[in-house]
Protein backbone atom coordinates (compact mmCIF):
# COMPACT_ATOMS: atom_id res chain seq x y z
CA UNK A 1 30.25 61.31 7.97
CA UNK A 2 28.64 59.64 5.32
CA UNK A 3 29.96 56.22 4.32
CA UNK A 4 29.44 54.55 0.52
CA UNK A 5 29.60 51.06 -0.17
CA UNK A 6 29.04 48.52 -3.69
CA UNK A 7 30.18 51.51 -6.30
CA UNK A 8 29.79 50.57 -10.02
CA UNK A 9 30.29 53.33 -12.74
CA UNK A 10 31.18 52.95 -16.51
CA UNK A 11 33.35 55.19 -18.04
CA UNK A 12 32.01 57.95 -20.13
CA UNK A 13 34.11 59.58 -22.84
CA UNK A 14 31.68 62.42 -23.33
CA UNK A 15 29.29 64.55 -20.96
CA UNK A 16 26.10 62.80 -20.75
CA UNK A 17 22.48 64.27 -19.86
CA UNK A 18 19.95 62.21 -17.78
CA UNK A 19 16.28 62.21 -16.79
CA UNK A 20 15.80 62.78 -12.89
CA UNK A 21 14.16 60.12 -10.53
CA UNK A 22 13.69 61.32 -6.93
CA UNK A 23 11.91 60.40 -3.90
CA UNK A 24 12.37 61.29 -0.21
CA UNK A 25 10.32 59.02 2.07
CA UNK A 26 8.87 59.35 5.41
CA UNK A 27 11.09 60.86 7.62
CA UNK A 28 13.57 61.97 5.16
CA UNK A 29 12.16 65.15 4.71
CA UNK A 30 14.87 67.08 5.59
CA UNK A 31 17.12 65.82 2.41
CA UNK A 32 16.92 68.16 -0.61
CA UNK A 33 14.39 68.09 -3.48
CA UNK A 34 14.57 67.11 -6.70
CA UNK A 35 15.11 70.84 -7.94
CA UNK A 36 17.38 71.63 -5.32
CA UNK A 37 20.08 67.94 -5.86
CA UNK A 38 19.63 69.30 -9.47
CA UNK A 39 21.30 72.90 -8.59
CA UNK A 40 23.52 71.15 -6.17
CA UNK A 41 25.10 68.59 -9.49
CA UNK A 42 24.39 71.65 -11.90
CA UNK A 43 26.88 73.62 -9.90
CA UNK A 44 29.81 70.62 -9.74
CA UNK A 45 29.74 70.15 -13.46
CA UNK A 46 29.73 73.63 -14.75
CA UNK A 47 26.21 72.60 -16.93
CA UNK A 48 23.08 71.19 -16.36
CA UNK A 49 22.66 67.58 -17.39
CA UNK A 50 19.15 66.57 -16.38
CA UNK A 51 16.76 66.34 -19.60
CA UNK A 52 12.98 64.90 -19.46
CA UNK A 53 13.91 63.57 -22.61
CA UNK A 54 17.19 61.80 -22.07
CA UNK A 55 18.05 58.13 -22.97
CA UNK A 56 19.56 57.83 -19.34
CA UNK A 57 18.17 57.96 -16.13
CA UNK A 58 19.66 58.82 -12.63
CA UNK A 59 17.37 57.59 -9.80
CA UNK A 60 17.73 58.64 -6.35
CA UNK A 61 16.14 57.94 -3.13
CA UNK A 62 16.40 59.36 0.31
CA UNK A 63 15.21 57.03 3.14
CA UNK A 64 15.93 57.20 7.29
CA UNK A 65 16.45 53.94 8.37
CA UNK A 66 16.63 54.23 12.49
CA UNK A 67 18.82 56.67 13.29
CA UNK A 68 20.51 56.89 9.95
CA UNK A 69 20.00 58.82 6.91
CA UNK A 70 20.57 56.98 3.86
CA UNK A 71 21.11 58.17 -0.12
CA UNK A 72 20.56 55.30 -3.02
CA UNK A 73 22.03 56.45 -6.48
CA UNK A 74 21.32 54.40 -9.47
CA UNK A 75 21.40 55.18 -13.07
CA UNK A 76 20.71 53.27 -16.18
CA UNK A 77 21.16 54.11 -19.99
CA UNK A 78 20.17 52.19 -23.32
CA UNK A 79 22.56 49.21 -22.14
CA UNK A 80 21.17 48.73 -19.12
CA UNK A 81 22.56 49.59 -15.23
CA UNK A 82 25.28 51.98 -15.85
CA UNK A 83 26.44 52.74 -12.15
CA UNK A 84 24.97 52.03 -8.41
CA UNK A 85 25.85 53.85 -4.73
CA UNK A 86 25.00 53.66 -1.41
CA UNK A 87 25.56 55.98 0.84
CA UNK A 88 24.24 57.06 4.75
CA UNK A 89 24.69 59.57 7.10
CA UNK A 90 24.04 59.71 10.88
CA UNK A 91 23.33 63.48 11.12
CA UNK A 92 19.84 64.60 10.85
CA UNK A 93 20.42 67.15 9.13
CA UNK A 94 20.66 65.57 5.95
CA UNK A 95 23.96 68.08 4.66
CA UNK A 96 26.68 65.78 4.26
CA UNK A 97 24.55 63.20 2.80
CA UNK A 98 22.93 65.86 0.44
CA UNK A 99 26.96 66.87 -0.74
CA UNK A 100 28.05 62.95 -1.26
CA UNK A 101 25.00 62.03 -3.24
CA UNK A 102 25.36 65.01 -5.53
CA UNK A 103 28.97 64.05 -6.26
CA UNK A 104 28.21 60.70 -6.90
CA UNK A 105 25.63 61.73 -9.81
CA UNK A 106 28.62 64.28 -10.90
CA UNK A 107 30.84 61.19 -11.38
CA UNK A 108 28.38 59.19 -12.79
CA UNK A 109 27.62 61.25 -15.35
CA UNK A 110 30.86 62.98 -15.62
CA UNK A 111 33.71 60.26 -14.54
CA UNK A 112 37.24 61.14 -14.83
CA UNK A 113 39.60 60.20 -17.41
CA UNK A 114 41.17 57.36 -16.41
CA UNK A 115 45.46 58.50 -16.99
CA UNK A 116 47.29 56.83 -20.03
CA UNK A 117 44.17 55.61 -21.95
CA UNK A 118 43.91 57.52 -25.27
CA UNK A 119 40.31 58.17 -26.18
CA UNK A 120 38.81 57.03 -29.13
CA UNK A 121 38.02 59.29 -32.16
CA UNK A 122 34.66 58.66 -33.68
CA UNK A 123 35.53 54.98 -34.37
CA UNK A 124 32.68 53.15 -32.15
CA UNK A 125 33.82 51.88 -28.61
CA UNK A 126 34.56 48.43 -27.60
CA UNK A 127 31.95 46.74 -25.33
CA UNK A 128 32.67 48.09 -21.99
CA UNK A 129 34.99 46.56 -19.88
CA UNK A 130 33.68 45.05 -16.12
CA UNK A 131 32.47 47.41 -13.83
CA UNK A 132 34.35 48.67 -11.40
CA UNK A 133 35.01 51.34 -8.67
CA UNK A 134 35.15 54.84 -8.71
CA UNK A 135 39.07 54.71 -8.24
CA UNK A 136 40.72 51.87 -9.49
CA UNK A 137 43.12 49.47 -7.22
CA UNK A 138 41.19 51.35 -3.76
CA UNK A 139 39.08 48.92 -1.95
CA UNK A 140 35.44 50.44 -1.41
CA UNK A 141 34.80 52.36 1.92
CA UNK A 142 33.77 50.15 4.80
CA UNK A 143 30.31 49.49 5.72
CA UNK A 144 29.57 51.04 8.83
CA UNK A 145 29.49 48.74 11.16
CA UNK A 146 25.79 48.76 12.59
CA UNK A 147 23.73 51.20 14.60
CA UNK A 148 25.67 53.87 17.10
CA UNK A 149 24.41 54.39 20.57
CA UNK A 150 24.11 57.85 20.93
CA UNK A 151 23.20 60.06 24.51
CA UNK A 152 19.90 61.94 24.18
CA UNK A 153 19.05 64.79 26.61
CA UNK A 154 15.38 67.00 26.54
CA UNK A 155 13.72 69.42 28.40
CA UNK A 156 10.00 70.94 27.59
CA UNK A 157 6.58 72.04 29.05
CA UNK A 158 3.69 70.17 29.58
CA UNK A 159 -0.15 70.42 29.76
CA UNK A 160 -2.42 67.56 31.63
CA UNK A 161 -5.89 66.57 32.75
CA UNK A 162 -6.40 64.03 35.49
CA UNK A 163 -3.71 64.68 37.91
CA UNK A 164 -4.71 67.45 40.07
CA UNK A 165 -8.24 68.75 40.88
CA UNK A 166 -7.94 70.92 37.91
CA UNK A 167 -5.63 71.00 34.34
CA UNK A 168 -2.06 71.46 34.87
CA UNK A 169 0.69 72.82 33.54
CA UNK A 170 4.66 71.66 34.16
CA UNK A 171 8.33 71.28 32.91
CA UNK A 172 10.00 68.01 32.28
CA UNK A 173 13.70 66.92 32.12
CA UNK A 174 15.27 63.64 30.52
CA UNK A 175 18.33 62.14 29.76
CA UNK A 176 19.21 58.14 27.66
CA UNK A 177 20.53 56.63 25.15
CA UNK A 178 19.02 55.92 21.63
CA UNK A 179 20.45 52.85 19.52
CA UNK A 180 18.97 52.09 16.41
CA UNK A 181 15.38 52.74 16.23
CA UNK A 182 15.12 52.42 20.20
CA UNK A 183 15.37 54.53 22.88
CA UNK A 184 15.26 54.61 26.53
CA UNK A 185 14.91 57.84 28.39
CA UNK A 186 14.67 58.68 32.39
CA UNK A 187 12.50 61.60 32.67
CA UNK A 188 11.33 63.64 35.55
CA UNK A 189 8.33 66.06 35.55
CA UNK A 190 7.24 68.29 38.14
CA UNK A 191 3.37 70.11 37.49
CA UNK A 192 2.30 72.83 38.88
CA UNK A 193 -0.33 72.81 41.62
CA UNK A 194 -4.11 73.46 40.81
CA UNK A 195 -7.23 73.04 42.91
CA UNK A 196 -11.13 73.49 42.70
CA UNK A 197 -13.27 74.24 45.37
CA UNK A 198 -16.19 71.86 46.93
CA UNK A 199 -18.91 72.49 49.82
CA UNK A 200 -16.40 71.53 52.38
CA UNK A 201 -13.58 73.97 51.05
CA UNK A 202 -10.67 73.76 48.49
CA UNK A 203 -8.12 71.35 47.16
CA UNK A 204 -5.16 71.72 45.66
CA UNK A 205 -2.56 69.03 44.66
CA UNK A 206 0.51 68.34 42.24
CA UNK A 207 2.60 65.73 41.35
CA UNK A 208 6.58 64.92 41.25
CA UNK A 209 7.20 61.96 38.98
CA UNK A 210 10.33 59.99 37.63
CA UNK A 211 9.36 58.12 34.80
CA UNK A 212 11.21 55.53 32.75
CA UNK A 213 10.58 55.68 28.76
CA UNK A 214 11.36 52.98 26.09
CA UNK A 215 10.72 54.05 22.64
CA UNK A 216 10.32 52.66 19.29
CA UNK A 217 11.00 55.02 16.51
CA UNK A 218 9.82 54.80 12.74
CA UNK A 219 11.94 57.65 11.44
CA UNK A 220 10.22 60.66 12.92
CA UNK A 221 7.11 59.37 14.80
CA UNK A 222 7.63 56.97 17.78
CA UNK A 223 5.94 54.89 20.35
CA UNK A 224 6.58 54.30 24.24
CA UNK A 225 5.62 52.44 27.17
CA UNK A 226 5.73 54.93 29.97
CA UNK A 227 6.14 53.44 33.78
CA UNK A 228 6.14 56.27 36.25
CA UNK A 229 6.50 56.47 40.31
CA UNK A 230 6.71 59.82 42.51
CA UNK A 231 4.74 61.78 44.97
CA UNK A 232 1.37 63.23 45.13
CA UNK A 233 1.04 66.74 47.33
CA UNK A 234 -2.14 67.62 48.67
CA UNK A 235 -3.71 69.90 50.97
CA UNK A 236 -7.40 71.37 51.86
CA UNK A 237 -7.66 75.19 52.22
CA UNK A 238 -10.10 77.22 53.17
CA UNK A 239 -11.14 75.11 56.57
CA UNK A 240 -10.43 75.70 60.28
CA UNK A 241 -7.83 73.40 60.32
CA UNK A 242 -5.70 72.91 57.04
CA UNK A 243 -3.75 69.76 56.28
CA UNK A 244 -0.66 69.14 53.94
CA UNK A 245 -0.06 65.52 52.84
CA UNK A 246 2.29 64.14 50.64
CA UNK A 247 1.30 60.32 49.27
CA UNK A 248 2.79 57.58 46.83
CA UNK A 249 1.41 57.97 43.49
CA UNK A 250 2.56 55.45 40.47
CA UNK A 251 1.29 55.35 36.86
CA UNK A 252 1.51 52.99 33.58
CA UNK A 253 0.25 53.97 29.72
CA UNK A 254 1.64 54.50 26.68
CA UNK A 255 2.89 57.49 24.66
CA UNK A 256 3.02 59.22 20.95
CA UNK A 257 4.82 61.41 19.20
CA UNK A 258 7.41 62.78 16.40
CA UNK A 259 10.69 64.58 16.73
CA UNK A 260 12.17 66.67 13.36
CA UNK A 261 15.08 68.06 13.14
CA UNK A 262 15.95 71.79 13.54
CA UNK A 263 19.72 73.03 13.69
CA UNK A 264 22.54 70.22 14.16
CA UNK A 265 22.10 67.79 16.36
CA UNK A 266 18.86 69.78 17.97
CA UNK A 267 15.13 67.67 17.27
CA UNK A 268 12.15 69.44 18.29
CA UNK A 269 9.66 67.28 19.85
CA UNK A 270 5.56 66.56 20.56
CA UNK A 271 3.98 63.92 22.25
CA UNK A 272 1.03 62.54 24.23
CA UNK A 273 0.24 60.24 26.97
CA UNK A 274 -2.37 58.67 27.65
CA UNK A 275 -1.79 56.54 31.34
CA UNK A 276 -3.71 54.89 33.62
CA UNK A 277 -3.50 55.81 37.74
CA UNK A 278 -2.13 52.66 39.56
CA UNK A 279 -3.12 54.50 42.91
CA UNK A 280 -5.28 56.68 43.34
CA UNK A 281 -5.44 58.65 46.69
CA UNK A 282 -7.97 60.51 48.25
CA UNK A 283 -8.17 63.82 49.55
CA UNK A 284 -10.27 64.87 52.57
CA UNK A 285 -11.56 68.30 53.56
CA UNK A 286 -11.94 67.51 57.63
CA UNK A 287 -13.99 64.26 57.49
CA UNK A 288 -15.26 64.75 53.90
CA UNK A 289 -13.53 62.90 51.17
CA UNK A 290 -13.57 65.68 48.37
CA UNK A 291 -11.24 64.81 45.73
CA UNK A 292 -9.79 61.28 44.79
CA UNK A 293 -6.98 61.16 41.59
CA UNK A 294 -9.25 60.25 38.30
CA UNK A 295 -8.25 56.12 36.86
CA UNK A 296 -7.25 57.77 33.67
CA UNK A 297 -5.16 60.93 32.84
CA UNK A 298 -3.52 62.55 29.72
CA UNK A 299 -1.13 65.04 29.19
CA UNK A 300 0.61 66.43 25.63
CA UNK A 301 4.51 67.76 25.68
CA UNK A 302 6.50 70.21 23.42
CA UNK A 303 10.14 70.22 24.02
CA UNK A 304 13.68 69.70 22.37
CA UNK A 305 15.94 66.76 22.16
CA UNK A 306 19.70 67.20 22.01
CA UNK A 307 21.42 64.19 20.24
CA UNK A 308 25.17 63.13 21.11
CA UNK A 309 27.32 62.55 19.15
């Protein structure tokens, strides 16, 4: 839901057009544009008020601030600030945020008539009396009262160099909890085995990994630390005697990305890591040491991010 706060109209005693002022910033994308909030007050007021060459102005910004969404409305005419709203949204969709900020430009430049006050034939007005809220006697809607923590679940694919004898392919799974612009997911990826063949014969290995995530997020892109511990499978084929192994294998680096929102609570999501091999086992083909895991690997992930509530 979206939630207002510090509302400050004057009363109007006649329709009023405006000049247009909008901006989305980073990560606010998916809020509407200037043409489309136009259509959007256009179709509450029954006329189109915007003009490039009104006296007033009506400026609006869309910003994401963590995992909010939030909608400033100001507008000013000849006399200075006529009317000022705040308003956010924790969807990421952008919808209900998109409907309150077009109402509040409706009622700024349309208010309704207060009852039992006659209005004024052509006789000039008296100076305006002190601004106050949309509805008169209600206290303003609270301020939400900080960031939510909110469950995040993903699943995706993966492609990676440097942690089998070959490139790599594999699935991932995670599941945390994102509060404000952080995050911290448990993730565990499973690759699928590839080898390459030497003198002595072949090897082939994979990896299981659990890995734990904390993330910073600046709107849509983010940054993590990524910490990572499972097993590393081996085996040499091709040779009298073949021999399956299964080792420790642990990992550190650091990770990029952006999600971006699709359908409800639904993000799509691409990354890359970058990590460095805290062990790094060897293979051997009989007595031959053929294949040892690389000190650096990378690997790049497309997936989708469910976000609760």
């Amino acid at each position: 839901m979206a939630a207002a706060a510090v509302a400050l109209p004057r009363v109007a005693l006649a329709r009023r057009t405006a000049r247009l002022d909008h901006g989305r910033d980073a990560g606010a994308e998916a809020c509407p544009s200037d043409a489309a909030l136009a259509a959007r007050v256009a179709e509450r007021l029954g006329y189109d008020p915007f003009r490039s060459g009104a006296a007033a102005t009506v400026r609006v910004r869309f910003t994401r601030d963590g995992d909010l969404l939030r909608g400033v409305v100001e507008m000013r005419d000849a006399r200075g600030p006529a009317g000022r709203r705040e308003l956010s949204s924790d969807r990421p969709d952008c919808a209900d945020l998109a409907d309150s900020v077009a109402l509040t430009v409706s009622i700024l430049l349309d208010p309704p008539t207060v009852p039992g006050r006659d209005v004024p034939s052509a006789t000039p007005p008296a100076p305006p009396p002190p601004e106050a809220p949309l509805h008169p006697g209600a206290p303003p809607p609270p301020l939400p009262d900080g960031p939510r923590t909110a469950l995040r679940f993903g699943t995706g694919v993966s492609g990676a160099v440097g942690f089998a004898p070959g490139p790599t392919s594999g699935l991932y799974l995670a599941a945390g909890v994102l509060r404000g612009p952080w995050s911290l997911d448990l993730e565990g990826r499973i690759d699928l085995p590839a080898e390459r063949g030497y003198e002595a014969g072949t090897v082939r290995a994979s990896i299981r990994l659990g890995e734990l995530v904390p993330c910073w997020h600046f709107g849509a892109p983010f940054a993590c630390l990524v910490v990572g511990a499972g097993a590393l499978s081996a085996e040499g084929r091709d040779v009298k005697s073949p021999r399956h192994v299964d080792t420790f294998y642990a990992l550190a680096g650091a990770r990029a990305g952006v999600e971006f929102a699709l359908v409800g609570p639904v993000l799509a999501r691409l990354s890359a890591d970058v990590v460095a091999s805290l062990t790094r086992p060897t293979v051997a083909i009989g007595n031959v040491d053929a294949w040892t895991v690389p000190p650096v690997g990378a690997l790049v992930a497309a997936g989708l991010v469910g976000r609760f509530p």
